[in-house]
C-alpha atoms as a PDB file:
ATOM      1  CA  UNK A   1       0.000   0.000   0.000  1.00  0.00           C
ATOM      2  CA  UNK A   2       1.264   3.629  -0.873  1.00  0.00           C
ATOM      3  CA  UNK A   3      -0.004   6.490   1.352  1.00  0.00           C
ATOM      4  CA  UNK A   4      -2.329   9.029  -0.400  1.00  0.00           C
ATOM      5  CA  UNK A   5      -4.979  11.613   0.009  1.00  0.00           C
ATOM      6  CA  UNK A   6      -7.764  11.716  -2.932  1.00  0.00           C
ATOM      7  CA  UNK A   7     -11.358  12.132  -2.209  1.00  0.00           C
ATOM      8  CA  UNK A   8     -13.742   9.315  -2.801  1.00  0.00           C
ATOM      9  CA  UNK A   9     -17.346   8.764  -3.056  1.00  0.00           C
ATOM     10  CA  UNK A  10     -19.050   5.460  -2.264  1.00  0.00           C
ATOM     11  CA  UNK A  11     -22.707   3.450  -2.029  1.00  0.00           C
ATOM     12  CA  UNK A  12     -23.660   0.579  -0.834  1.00  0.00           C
ATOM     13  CA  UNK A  13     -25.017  -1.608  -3.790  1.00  0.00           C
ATOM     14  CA  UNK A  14     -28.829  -2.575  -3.311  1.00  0.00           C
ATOM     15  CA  UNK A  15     -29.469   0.300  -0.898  1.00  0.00           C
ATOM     16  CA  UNK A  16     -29.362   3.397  -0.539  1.00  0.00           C
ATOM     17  CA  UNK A  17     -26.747   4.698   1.566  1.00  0.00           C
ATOM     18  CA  UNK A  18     -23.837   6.865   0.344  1.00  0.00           C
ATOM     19  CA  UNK A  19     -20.854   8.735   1.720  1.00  0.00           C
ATOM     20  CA  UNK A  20     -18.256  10.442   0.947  1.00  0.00           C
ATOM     21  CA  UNK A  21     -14.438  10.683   2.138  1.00  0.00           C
ATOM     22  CA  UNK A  22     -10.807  10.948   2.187  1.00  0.00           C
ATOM     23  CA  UNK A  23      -9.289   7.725   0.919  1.00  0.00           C
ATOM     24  CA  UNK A  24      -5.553   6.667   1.665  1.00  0.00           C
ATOM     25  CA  UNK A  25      -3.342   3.557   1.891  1.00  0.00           C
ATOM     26  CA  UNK A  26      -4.047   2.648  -1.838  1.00  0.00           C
ATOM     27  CA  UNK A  27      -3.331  -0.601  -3.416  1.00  0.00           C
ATOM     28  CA  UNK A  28      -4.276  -2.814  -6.255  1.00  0.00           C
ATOM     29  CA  UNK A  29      -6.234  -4.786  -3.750  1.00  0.00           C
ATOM     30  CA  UNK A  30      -8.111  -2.162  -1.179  1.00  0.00           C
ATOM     31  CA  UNK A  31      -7.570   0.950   0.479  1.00  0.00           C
ATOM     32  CA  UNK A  32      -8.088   2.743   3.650  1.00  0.00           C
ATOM     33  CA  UNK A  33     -11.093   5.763   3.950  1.00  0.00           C
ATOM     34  CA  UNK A  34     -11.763   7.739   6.228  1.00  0.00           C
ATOM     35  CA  UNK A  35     -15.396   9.246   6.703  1.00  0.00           C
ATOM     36  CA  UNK A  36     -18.130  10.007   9.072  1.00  0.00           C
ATOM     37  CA  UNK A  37     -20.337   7.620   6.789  1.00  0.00           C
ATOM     38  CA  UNK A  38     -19.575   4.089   8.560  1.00  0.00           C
ATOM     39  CA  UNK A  39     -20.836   0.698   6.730  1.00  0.00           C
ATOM     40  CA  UNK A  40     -21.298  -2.424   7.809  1.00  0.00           C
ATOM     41  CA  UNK A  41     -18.124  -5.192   7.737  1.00  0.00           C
ATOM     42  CA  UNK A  42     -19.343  -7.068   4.914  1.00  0.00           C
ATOM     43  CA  UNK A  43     -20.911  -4.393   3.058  1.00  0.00           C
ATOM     44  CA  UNK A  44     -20.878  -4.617  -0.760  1.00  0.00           C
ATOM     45  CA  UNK A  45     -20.153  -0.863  -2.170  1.00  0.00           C
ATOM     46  CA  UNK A  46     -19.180   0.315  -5.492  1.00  0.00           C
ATOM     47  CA  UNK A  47     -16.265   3.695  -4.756  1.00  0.00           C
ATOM     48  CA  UNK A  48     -15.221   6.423  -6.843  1.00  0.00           C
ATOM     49  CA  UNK A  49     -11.914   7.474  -6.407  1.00  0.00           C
ATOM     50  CA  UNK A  50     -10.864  10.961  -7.586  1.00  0.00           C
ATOM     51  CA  UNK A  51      -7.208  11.539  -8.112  1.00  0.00           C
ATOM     52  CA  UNK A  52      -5.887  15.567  -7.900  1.00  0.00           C
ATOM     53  CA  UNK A  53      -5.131  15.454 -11.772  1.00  0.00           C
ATOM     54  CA  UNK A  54      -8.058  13.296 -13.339  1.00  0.00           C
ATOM     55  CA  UNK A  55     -11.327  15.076 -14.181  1.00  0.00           C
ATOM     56  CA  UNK A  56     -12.668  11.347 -14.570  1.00  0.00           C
ATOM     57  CA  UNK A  57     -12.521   9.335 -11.399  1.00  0.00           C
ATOM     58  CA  UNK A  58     -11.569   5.863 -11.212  1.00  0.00           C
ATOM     59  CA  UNK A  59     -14.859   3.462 -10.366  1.00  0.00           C
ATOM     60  CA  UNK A  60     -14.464   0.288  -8.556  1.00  0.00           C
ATOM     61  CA  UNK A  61     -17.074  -1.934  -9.808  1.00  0.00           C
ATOM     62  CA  UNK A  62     -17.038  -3.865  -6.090  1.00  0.00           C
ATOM     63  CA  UNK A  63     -15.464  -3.440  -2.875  1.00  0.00           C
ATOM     64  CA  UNK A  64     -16.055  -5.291   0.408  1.00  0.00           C
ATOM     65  CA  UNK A  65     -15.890  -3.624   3.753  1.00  0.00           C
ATOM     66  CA  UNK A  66     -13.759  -5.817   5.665  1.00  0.00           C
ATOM     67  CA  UNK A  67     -12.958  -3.667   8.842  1.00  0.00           C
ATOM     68  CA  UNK A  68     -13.770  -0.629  10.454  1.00  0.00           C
ATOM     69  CA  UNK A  69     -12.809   1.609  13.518  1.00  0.00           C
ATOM     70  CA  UNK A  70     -13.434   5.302  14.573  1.00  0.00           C
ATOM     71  CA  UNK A  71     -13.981   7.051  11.516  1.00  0.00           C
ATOM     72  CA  UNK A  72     -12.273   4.513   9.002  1.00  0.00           C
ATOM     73  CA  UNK A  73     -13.110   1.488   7.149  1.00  0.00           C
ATOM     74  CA  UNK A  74     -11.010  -0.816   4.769  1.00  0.00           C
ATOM     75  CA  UNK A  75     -11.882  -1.841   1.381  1.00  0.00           C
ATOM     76  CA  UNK A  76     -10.936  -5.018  -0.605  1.00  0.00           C
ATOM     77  CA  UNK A  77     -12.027  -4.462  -4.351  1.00  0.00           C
ATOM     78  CA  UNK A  78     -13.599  -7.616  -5.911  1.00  0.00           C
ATOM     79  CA  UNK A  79     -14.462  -6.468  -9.053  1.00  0.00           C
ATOM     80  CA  UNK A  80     -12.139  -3.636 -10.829  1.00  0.00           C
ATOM     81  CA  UNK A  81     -11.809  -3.686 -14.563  1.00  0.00           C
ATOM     82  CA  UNK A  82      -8.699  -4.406 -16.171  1.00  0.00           C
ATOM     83  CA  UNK A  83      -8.124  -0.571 -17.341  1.00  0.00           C
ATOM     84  CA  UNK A  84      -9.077   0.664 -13.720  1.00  0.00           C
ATOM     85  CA  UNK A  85      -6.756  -1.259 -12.749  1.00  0.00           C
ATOM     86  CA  UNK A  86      -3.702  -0.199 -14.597  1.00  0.00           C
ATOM     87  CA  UNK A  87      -4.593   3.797 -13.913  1.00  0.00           C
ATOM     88  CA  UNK A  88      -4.595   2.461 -10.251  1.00  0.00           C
ATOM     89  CA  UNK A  89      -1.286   0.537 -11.030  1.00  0.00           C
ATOM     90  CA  UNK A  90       0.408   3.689 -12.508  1.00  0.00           C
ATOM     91  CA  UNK A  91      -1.165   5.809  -9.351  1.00  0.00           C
ATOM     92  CA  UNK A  92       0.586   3.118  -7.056  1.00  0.00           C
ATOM     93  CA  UNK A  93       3.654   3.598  -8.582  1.00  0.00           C
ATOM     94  CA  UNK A  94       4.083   7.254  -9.084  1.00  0.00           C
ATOM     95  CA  UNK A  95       3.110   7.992  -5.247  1.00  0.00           C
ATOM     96  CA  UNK A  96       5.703   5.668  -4.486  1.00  0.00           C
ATOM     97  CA  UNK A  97       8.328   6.839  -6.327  1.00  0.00           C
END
């Protein structure tokens, strides 16, 4: 995971319950986000994530909630298409660098 700060958007799929927040610890596989919108572990949400220098934000199909504490959750995406998945690839490794 690389440590970053973009805002993200988020809704629970099936329901309607959306948030918004700051998301960091980015990976390929999840990230860290930190809101005053808190969903369930287990939750099923599709996020938006919305880099400083993209208009367009990235959209994560499917992400699970698989932990949460005071004002943070963690996502594991499930279901990111291949070209999401290369911008978030090339995000990875330029906030690395």
């Amino acid at each position: 995971r690389v440590p970053v700060q973009m805002q993200s958007r988020f809704s629970a799929k099936g329901r309607v319950m959306t948030g918004e927040g700051e998301l960091r610890d980015l990976s390929l596989w999840g990230c860290r986000v930190t809101s005053p919108v808190a969903f369930p572990v287990g939750e099923h949400l599709e996020c938006c994530i919305f880099p400083q220098d993209a208009a367009n934000p990235f959209v994560i199909d499917g992400a699970t909630v698989r932990w949460i504490n005071a004002r943070e959750f963690g996502l594991s995406f499930t279901s990111v298409r291949p070209g999401v998945q290369r911008q978030i690839a090339q995000l990875c490794r330029t906030q690395a660098a």
